[in-house]
PDB file of N, CA and C in Angstrom:
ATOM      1  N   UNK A   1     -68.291  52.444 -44.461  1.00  0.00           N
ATOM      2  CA  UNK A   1     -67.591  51.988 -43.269  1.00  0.00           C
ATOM      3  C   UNK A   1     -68.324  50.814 -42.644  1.00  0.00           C
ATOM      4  N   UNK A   2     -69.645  50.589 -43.047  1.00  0.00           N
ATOM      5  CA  UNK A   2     -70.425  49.442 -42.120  1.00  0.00           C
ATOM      6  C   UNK A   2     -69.902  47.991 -42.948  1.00  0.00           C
ATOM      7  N   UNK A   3     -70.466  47.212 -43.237  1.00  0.00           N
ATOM      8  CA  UNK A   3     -70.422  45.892 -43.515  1.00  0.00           C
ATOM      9  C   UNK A   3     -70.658  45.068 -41.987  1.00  0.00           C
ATOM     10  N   UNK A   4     -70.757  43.372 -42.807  1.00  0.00           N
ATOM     11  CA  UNK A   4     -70.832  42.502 -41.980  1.00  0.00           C
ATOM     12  C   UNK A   4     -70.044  42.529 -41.184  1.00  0.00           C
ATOM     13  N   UNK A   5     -70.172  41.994 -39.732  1.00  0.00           N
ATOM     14  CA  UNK A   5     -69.378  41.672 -38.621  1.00  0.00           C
ATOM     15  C   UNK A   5     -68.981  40.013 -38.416  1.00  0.00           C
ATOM     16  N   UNK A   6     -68.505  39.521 -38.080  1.00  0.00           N
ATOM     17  CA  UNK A   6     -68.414  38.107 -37.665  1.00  0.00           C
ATOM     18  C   UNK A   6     -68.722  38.194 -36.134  1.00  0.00           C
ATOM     19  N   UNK A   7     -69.699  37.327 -36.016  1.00  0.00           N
ATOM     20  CA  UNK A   7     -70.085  37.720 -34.657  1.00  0.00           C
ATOM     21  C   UNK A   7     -69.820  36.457 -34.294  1.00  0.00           C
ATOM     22  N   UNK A   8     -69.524  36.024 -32.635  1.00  0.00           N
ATOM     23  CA  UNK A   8     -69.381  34.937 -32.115  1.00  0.00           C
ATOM     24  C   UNK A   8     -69.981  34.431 -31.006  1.00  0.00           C
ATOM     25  N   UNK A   9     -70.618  32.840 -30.510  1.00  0.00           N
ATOM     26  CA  UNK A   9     -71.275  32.661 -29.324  1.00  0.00           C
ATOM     27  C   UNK A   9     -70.428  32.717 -28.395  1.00  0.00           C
ATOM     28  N   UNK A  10     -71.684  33.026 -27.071  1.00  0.00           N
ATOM     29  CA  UNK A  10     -70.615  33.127 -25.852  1.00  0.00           C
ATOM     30  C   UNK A  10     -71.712  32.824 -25.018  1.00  0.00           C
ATOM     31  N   UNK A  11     -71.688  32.952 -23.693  1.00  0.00           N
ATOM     32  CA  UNK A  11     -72.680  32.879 -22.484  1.00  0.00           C
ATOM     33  C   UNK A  11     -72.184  33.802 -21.717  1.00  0.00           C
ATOM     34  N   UNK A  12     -73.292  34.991 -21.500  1.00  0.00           N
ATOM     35  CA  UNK A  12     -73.181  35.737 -20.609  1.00  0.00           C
ATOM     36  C   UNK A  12     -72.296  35.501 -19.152  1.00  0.00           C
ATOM     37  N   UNK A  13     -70.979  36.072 -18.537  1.00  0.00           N
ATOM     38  CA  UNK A  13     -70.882  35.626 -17.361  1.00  0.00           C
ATOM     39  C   UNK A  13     -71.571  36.081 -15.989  1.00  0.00           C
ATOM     40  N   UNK A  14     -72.435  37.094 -16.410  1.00  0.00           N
ATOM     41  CA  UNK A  14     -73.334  37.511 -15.364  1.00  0.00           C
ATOM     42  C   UNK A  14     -74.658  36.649 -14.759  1.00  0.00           C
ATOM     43  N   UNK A  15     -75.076  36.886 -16.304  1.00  0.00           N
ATOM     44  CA  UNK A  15     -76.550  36.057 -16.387  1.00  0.00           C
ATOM     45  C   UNK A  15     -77.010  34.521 -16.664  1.00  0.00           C
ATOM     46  N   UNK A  16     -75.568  34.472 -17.603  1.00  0.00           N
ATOM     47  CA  UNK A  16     -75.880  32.945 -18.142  1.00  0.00           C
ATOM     48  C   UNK A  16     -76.679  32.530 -19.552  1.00  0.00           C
ATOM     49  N   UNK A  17     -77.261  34.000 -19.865  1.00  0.00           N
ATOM     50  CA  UNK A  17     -77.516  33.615 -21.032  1.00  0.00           C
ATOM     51  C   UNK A  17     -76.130  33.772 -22.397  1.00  0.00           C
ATOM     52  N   UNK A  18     -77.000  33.165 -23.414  1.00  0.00           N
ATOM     53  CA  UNK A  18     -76.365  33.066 -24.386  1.00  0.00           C
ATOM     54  C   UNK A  18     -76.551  34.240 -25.430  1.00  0.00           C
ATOM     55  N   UNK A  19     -75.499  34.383 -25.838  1.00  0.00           N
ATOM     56  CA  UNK A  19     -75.560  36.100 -26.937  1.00  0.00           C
ATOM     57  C   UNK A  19     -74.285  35.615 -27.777  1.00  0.00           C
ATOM     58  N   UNK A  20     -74.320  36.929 -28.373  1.00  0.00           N
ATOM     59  CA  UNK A  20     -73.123  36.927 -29.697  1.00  0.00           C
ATOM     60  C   UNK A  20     -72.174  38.087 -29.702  1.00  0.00           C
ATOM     61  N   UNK A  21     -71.047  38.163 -30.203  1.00  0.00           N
ATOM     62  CA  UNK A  21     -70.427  39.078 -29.430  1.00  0.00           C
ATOM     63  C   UNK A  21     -69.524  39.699 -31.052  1.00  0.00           C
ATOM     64  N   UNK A  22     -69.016  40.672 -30.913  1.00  0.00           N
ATOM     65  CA  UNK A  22     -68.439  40.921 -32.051  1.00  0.00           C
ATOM     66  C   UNK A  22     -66.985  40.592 -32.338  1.00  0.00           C
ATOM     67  N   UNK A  23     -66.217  39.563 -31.199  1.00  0.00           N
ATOM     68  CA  UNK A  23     -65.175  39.270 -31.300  1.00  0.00           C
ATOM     69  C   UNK A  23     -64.797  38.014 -30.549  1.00  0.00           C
ATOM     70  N   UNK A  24     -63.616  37.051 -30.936  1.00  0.00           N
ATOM     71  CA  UNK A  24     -63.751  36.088 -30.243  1.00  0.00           C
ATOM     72  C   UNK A  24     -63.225  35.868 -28.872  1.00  0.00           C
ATOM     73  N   UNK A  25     -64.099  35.242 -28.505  1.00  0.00           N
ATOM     74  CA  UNK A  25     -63.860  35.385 -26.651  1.00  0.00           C
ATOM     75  C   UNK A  25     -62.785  34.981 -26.170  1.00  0.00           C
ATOM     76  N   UNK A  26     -61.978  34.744 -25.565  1.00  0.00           N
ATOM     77  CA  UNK A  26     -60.467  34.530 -24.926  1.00  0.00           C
ATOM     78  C   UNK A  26     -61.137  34.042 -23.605  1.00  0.00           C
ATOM     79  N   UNK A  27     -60.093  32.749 -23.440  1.00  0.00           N
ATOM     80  CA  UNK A  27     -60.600  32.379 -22.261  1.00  0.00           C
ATOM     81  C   UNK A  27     -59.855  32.552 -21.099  1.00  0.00           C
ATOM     82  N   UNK A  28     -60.967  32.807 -20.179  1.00  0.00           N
ATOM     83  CA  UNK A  28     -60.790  33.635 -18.570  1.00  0.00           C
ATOM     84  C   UNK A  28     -60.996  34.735 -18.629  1.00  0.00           C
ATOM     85  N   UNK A  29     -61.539  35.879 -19.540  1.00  0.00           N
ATOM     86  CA  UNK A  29     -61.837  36.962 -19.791  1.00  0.00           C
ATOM     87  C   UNK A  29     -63.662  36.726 -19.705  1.00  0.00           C
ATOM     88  N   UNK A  30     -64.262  37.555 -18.801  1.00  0.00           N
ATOM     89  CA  UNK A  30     -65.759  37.199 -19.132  1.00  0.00           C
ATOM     90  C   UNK A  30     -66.350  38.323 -20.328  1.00  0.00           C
ATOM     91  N   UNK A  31     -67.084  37.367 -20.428  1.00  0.00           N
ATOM     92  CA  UNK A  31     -67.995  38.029 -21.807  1.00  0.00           C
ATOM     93  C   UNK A  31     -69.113  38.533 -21.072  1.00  0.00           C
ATOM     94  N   UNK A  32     -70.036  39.955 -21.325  1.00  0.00           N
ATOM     95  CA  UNK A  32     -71.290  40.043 -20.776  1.00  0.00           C
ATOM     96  C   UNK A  32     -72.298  40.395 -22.140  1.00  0.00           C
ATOM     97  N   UNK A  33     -73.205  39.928 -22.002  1.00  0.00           N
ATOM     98  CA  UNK A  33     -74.847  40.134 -23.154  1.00  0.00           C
ATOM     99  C   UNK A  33     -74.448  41.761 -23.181  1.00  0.00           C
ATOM    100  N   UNK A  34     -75.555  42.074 -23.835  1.00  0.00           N
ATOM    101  CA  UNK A  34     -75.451  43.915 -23.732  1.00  0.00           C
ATOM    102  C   UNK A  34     -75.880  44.150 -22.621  1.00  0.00           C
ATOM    103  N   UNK A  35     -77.021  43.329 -22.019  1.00  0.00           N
ATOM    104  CA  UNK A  35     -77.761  44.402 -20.996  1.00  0.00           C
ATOM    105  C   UNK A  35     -76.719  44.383 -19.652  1.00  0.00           C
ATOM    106  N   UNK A  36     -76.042  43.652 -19.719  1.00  0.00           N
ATOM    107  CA  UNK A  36     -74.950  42.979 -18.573  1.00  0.00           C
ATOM    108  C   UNK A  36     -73.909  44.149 -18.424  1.00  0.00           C
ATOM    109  N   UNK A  37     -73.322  44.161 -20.132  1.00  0.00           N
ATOM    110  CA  UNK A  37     -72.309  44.869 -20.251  1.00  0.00           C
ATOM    111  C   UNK A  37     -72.567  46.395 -19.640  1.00  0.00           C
ATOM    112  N   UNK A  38     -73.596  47.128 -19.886  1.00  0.00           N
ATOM    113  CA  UNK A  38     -74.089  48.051 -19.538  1.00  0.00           C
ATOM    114  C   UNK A  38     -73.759  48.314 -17.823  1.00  0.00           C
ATOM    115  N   UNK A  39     -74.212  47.638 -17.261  1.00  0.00           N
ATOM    116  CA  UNK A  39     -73.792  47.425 -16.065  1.00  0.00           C
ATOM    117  C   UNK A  39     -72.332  47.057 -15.455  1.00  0.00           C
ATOM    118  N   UNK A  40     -71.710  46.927 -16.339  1.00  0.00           N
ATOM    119  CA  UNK A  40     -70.483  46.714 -15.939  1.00  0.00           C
ATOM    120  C   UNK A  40     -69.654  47.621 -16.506  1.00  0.00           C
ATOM    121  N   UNK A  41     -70.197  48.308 -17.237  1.00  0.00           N
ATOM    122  CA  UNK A  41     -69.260  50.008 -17.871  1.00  0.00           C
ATOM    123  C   UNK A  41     -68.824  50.699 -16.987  1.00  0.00           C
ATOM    124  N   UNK A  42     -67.404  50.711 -16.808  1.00  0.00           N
ATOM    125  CA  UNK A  42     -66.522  52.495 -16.472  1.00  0.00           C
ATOM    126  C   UNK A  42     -67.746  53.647 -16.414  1.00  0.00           C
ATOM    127  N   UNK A  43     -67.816  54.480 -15.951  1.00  0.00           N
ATOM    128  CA  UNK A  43     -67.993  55.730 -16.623  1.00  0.00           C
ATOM    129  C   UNK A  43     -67.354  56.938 -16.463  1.00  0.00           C
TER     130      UNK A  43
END
């Protein structure tokens, strides 16, 4: 079930940094790094 991913650049919209994401970003939708995303999770 694993294999390669196509991963894609983006810039964090929290932080500003730059990361890779496992899908391509759509724009006006923000992208967050992991540690970002974490913080921005439902639970």
């Amino acid at each position: 079930m694993g294999g390669d991913r196509e991963m894609f650049d983006a810039v964090c919209a929290d932080c500003g940094q730059p990361c890779q994401v496992p899908f391509k970003p759509t724009e006006g939708r923000p992208v967050y790094c992991r540690d970002c995303f974490s913080k921005h999770r439902k639970f």
